[in-house]
C-alpha atoms as a PDB file:
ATOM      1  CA  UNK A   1       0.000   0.000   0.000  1.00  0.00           C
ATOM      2  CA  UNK A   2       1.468   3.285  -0.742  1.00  0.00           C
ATOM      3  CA  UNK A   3       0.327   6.993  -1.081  1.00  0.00           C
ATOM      4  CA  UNK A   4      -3.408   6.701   0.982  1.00  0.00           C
ATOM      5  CA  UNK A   5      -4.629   8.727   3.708  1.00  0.00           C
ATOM      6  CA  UNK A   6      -7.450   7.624   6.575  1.00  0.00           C
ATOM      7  CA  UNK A   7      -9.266  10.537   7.577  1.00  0.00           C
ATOM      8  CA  UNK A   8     -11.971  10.842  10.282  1.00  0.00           C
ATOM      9  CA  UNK A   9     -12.221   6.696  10.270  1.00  0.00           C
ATOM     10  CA  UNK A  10     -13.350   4.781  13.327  1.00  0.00           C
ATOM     11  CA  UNK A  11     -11.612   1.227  13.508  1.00  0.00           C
ATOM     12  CA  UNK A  12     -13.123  -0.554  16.360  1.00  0.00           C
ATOM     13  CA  UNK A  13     -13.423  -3.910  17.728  1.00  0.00           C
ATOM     14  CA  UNK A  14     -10.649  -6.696  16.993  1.00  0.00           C
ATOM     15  CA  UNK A  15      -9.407 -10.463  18.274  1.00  0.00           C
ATOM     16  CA  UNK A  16      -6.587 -10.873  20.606  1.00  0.00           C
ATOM     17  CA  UNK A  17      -3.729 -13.313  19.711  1.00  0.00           C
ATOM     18  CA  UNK A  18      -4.390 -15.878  22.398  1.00  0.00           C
ATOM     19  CA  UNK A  19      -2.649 -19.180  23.832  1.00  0.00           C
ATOM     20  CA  UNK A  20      -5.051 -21.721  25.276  1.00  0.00           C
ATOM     21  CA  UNK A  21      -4.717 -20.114  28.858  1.00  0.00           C
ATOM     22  CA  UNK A  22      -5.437 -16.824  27.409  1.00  0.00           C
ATOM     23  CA  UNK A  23      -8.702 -17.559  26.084  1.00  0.00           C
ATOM     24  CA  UNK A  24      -9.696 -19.103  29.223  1.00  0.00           C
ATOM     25  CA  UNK A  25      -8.311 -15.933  31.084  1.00  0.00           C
ATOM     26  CA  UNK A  26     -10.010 -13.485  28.732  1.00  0.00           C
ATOM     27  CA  UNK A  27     -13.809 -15.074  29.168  1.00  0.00           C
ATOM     28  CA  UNK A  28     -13.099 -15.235  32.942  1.00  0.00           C
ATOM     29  CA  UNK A  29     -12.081 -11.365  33.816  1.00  0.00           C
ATOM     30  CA  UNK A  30     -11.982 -12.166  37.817  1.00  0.00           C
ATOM     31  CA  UNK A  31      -9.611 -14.918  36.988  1.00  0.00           C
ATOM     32  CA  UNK A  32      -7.814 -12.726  34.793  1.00  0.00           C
ATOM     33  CA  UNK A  33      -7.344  -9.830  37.358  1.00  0.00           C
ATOM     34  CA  UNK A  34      -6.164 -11.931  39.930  1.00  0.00           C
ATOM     35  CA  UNK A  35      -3.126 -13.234  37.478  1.00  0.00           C
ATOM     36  CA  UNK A  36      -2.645  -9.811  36.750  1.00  0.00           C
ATOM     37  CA  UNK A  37      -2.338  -8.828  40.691  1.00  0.00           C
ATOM     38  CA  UNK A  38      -0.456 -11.973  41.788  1.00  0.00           C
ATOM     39  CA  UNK A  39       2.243 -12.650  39.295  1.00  0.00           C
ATOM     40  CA  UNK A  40       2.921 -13.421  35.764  1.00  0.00           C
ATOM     41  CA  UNK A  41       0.793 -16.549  34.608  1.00  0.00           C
ATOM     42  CA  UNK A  42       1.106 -18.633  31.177  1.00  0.00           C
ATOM     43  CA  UNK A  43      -0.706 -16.636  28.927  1.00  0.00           C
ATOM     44  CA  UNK A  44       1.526 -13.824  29.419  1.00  0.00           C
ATOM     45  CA  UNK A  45       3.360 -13.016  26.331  1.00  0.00           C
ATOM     46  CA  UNK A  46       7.224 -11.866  26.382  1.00  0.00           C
ATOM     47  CA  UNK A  47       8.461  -8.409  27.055  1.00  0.00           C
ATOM     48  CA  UNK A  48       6.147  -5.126  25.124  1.00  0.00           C
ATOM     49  CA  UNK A  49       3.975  -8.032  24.087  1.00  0.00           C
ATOM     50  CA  UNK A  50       5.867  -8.669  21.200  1.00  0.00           C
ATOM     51  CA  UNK A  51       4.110 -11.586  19.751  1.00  0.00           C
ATOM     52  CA  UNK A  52       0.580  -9.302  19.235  1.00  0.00           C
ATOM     53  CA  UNK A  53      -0.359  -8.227  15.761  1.00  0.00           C
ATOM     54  CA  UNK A  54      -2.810  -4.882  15.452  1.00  0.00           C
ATOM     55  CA  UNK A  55      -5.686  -4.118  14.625  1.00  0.00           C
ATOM     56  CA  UNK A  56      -4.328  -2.204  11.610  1.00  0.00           C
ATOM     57  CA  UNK A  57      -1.240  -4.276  10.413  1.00  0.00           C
ATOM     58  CA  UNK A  58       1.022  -3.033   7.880  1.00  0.00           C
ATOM     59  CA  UNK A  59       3.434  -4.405   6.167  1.00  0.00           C
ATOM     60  CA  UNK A  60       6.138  -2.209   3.381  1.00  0.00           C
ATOM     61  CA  UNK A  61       3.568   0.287   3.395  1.00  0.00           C
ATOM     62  CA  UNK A  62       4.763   3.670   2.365  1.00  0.00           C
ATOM     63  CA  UNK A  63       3.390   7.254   2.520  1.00  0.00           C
ATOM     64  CA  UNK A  64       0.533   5.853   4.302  1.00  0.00           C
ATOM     65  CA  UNK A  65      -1.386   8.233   6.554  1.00  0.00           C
ATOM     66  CA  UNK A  66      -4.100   7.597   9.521  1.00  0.00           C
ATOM     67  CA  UNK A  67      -5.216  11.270  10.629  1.00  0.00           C
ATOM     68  CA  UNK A  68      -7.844  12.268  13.175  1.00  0.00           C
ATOM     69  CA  UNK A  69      -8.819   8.198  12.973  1.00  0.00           C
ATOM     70  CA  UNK A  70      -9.971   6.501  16.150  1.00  0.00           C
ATOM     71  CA  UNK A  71      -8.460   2.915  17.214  1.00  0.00           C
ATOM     72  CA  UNK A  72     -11.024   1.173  19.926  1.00  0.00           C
ATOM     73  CA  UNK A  73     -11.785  -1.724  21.892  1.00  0.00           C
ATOM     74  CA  UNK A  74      -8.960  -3.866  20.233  1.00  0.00           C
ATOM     75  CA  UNK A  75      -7.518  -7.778  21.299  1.00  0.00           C
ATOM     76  CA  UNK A  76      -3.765  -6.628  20.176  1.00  0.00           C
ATOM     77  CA  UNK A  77      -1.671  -3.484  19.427  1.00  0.00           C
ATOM     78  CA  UNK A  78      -4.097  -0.617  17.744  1.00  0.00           C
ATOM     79  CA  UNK A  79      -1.291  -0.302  14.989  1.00  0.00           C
ATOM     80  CA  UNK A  80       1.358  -2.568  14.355  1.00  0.00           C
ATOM     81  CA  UNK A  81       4.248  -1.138  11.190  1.00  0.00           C
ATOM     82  CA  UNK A  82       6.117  -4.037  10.080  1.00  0.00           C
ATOM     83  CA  UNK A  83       9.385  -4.284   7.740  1.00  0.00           C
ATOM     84  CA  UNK A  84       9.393  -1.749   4.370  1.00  0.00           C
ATOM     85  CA  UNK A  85       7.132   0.743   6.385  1.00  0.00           C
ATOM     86  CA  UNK A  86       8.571   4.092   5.118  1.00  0.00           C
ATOM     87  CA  UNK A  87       7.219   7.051   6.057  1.00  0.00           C
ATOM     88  CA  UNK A  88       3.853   6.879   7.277  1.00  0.00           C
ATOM     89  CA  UNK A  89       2.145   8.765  10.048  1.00  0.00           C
ATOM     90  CA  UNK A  90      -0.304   8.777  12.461  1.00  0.00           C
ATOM     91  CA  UNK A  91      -1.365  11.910  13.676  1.00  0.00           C
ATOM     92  CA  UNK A  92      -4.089  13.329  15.582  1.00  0.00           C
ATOM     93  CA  UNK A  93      -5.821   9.939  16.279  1.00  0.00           C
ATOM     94  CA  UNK A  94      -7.241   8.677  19.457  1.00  0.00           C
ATOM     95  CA  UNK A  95      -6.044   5.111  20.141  1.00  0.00           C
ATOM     96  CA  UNK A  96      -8.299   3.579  23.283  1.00  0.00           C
ATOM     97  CA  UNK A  97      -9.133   0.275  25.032  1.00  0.00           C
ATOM     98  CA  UNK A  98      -6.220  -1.471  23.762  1.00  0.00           C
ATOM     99  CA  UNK A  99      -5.769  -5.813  24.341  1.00  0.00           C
ATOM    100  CA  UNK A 100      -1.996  -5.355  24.385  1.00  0.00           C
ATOM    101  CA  UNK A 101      -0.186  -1.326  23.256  1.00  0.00           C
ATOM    102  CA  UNK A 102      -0.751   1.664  21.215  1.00  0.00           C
ATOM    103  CA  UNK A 103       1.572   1.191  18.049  1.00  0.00           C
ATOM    104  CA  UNK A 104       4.254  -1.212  17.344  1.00  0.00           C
ATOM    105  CA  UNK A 105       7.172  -0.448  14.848  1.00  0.00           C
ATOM    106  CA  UNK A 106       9.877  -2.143  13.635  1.00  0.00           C
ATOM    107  CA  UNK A 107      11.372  -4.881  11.248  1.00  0.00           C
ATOM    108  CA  UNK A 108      10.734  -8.169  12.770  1.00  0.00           C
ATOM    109  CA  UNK A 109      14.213  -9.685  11.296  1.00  0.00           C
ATOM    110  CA  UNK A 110      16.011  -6.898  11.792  1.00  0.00           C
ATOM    111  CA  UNK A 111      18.519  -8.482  13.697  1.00  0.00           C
ATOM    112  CA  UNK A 112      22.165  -7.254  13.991  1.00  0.00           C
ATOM    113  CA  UNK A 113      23.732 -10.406  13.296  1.00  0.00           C
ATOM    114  CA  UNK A 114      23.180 -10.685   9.818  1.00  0.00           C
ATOM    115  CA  UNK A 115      23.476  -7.080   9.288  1.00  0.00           C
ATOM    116  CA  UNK A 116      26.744  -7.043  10.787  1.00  0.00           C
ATOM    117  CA  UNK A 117      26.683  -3.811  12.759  1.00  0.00           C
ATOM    118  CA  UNK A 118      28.830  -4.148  15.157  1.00  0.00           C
ATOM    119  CA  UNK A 119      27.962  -0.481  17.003  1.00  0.00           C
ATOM    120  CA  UNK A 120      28.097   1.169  13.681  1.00  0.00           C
ATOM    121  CA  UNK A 121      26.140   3.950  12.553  1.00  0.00           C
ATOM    122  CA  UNK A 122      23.626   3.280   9.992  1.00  0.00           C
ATOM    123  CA  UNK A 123      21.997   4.576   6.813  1.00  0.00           C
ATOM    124  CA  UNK A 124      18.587   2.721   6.611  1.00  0.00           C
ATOM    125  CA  UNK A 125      18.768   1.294   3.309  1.00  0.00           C
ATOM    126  CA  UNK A 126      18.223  -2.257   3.360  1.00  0.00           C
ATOM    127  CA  UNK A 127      15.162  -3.616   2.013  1.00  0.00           C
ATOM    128  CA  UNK A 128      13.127  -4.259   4.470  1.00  0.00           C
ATOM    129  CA  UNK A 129      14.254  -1.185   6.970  1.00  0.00           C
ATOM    130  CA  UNK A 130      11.183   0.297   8.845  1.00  0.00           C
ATOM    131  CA  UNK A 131      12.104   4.505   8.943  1.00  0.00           C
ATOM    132  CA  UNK A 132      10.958   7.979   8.799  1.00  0.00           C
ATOM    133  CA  UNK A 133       7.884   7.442  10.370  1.00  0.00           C
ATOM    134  CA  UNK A 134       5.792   9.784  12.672  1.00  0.00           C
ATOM    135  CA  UNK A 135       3.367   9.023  15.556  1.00  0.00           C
ATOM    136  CA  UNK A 136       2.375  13.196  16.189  1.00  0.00           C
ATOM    137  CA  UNK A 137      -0.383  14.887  18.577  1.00  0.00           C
ATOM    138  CA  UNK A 138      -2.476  11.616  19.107  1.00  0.00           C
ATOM    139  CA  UNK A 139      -3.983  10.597  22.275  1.00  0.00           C
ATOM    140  CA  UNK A 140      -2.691   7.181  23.528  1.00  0.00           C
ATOM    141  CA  UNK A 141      -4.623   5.670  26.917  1.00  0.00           C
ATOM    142  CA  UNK A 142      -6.281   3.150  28.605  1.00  0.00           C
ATOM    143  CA  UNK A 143      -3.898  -0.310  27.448  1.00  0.00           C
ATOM    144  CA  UNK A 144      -2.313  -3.704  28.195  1.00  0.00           C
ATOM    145  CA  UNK A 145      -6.391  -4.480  29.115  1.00  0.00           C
ATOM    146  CA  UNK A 146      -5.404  -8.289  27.599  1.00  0.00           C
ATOM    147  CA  UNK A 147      -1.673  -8.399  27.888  1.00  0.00           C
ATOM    148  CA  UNK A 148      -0.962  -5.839  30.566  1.00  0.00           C
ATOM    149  CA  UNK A 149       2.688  -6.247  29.152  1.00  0.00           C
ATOM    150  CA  UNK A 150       1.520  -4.163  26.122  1.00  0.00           C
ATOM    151  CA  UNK A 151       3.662  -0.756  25.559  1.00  0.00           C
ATOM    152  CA  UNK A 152       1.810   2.444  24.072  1.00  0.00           C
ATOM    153  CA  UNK A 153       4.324   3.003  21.535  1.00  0.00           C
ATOM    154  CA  UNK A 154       7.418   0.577  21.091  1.00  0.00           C
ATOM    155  CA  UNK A 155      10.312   1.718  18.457  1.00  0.00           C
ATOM    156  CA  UNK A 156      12.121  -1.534  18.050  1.00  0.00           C
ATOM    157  CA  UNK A 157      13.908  -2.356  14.536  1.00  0.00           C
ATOM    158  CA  UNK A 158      13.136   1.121  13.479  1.00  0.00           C
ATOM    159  CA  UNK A 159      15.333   4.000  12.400  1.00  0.00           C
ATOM    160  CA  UNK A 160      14.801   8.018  12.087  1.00  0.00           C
ATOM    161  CA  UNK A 161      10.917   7.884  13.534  1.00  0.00           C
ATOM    162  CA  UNK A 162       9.263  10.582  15.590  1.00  0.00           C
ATOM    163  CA  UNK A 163       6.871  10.347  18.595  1.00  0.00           C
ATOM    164  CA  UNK A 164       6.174  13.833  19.352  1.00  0.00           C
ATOM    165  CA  UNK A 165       3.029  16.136  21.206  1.00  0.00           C
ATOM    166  CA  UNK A 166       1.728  12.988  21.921  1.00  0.00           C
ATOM    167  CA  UNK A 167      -0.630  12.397  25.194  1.00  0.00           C
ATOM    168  CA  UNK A 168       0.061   8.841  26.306  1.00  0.00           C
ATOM    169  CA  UNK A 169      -1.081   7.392  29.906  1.00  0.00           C
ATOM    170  CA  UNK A 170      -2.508   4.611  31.323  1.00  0.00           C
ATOM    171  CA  UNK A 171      -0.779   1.475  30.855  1.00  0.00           C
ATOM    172  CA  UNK A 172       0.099  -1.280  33.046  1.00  0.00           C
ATOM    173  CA  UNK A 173       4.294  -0.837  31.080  1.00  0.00           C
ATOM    174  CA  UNK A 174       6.108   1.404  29.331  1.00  0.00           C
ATOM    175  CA  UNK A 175       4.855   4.354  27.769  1.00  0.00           C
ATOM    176  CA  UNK A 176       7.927   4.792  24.876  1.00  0.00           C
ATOM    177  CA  UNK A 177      10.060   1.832  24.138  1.00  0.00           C
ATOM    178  CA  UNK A 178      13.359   2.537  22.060  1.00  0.00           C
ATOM    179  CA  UNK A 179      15.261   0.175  20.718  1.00  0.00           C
ATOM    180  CA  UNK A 180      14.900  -4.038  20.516  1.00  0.00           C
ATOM    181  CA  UNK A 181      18.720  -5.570  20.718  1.00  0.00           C
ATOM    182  CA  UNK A 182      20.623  -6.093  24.228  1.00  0.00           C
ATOM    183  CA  UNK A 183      23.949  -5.117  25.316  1.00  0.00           C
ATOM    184  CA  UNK A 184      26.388  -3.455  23.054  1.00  0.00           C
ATOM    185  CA  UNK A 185      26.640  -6.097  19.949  1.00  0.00           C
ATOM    186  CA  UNK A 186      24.401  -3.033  17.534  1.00  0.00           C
ATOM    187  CA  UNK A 187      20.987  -1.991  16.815  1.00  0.00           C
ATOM    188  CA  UNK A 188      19.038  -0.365  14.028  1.00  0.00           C
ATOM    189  CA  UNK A 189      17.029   1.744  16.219  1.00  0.00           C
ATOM    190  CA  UNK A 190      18.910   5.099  15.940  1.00  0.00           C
ATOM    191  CA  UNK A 191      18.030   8.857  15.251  1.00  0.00           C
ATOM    192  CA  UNK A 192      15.139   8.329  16.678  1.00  0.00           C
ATOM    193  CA  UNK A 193      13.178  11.062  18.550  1.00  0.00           C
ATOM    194  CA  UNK A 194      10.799  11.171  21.559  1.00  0.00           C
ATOM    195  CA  UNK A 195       9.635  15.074  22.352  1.00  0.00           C
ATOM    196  CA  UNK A 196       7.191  17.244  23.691  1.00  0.00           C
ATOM    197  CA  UNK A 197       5.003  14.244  24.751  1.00  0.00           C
ATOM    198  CA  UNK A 198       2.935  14.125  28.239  1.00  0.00           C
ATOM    199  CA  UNK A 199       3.618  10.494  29.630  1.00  0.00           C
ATOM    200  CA  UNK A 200       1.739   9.441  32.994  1.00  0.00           C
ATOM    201  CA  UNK A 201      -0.014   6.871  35.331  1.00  0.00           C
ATOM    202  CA  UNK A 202       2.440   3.725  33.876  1.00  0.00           C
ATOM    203  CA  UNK A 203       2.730   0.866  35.841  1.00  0.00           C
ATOM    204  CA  UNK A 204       0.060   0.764  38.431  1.00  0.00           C
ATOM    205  CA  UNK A 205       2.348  -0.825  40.499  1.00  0.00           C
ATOM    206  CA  UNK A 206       1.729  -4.057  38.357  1.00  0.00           C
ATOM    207  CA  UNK A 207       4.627  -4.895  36.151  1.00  0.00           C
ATOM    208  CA  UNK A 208       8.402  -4.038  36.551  1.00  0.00           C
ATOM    209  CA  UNK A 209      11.078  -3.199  34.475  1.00  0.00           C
ATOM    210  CA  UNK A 210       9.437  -0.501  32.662  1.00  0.00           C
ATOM    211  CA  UNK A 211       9.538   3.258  32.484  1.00  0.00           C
ATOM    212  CA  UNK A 212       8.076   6.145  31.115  1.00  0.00           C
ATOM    213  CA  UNK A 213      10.714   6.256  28.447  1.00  0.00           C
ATOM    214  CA  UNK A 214      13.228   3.098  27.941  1.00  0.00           C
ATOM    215  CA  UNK A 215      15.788   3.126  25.887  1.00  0.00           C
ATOM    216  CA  UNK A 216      17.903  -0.127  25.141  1.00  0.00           C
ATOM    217  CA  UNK A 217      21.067  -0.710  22.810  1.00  0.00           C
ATOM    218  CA  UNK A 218      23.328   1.623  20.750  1.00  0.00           C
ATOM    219  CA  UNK A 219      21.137   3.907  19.752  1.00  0.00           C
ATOM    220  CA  UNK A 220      23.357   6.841  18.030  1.00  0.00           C
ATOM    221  CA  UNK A 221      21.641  10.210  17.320  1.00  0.00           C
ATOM    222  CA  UNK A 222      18.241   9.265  19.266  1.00  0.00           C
ATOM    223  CA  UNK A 223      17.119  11.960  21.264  1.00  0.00           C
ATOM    224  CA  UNK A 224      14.743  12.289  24.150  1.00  0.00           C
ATOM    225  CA  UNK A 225      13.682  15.676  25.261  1.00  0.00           C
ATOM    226  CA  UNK A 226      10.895  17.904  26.288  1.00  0.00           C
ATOM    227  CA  UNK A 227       8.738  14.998  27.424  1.00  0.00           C
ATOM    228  CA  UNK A 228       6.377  15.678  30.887  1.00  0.00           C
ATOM    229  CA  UNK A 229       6.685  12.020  32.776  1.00  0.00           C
ATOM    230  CA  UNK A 230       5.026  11.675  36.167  1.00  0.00           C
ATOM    231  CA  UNK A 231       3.208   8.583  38.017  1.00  0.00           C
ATOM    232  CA  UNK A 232       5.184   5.814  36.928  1.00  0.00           C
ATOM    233  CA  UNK A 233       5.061   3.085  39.570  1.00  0.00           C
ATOM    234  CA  UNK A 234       6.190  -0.468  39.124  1.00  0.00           C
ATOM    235  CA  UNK A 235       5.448  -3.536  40.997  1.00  0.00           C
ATOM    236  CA  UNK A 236       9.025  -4.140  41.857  1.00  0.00           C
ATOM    237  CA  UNK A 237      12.587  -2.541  40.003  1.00  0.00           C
ATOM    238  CA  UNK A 238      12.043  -0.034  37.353  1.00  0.00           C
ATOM    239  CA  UNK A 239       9.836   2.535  37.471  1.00  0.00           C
ATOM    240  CA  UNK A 240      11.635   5.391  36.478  1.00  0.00           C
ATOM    241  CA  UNK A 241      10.799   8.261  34.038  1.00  0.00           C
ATOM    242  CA  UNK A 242      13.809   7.561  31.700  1.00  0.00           C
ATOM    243  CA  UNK A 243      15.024   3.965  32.025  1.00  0.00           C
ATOM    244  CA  UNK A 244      17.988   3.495  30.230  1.00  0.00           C
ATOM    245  CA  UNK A 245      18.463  -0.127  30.208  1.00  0.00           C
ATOM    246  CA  UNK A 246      21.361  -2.903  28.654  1.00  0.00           C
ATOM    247  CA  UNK A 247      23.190  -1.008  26.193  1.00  0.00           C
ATOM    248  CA  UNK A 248      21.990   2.347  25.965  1.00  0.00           C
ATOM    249  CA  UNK A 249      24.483   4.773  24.638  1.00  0.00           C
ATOM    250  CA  UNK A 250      24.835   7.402  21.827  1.00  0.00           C
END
């Protein structure tokens, strides 16, 4: 898909990606509270609930624009921008009642191994690099409903994107996630920016190892300014407004 815009659209009402134990949590919401307050359980999926699709899934989509659009009552991730997504944006949409996160970016194969990066700095030009994309003055709330692990916006194998005059708050994790490779071995994610966004009432006190902002990896030119964080409270470690985790630097 290339070259359409969404305007004043209303997307509402989509599936969760479920393992056996999900379903049975997700028709049983006392049960599924409980594993929420007492500790991780089965269904959970792995860290920013990485294994959830969206409700709008794209995939080497370019010049593709959602504006003023409204993202409801989903099972997943609202938005979910897979490898060859080149500049697209979403701006001025309300995304709200969300299974899992807000929007989820980034090349799933994008791994540094076979790119060989080695802490370089890189040009996004391979095929399938995910880049110059813009999440602007959008209203991000109410997540991680399904998969409290869910994170309102997570830039993973993504280069050059904005997230900027955005209003993001509660989620049971992260509000901004930057970056998807540990320690210092390389990552696509870089010049990347996170500004002028109001981030608040993360955690709940109910998952750890999250912030309002993480970063992870070698990350060179991303920049994180101008953001108002407050009420960020995790169950255990964690829990600051800017986490930088394994790897952060540049």
């Amino acid at each position: 898909m290339r070259n359409v815009t969404f305007r004043n659209v209303a997307f509402a009402h989509s599936d969760s990606t479920r393992t056996s134990s999900a379903a049975v949590l997700a028709e049983h919401p006392d049960v599924r509270m409980k594993a929420v307050i007492d500790g991780p359980v089965e269904s959970w999926q792995h860290q920013a609930a990485s294994a959830s699709d969206g409700a709008i899934t794209l995939t080497g989509a370019r010049g593709v624009r959602f504006e003023d659009c409204e993202i409801a009552h989903t099972g997943n991730y609202a938005f979910r921008f897979n490898a060859g997504c080149v500049s697209n944006a979403v701006v001025g949409c309300r995304l709200t009642d969300l299974g899992a996160g807000g929007i989820w970016m980034g090349d799933e194969n994008a791994n540094v191994a076979k790119l060989g990066v080695r802490r370089k700095i890189l040009k996004p030009s391979w095929p399938s690099a995910t880049a110059f994309n813009l999440i602007s003055n959008c209203t991000i709330t109410c997540g991680g409903r399904y998969n409290p692990e869910g994170t309102a916006v997570a830039l993973t194998h993504c280069s050059d994107a904005k997230v900027v005059h955005n209003d993001i708050h509660d989620f049971f994790y992260t509000g901004v996630s930057v970056g998807w490779t540990w320690g210092f071995s390389g990552s696509v994610a870089q010049r990347n920016e996170i500004g002028w966004n109001f981030i608040y009432d993360l955690g709940k006190s109910i998952m750890s190892d999250m912030g309002g902002v993480y970063t992870l990896g070698t990350s060179y030119g991303t920049r994180v300014h101008h953001n108002v964080i407050h009420d960020v409270f995790s169950y255990s470690y964690g829990g600051w407004a800017l986490y930088c985790d394994e790897g952060s630097e540049g």
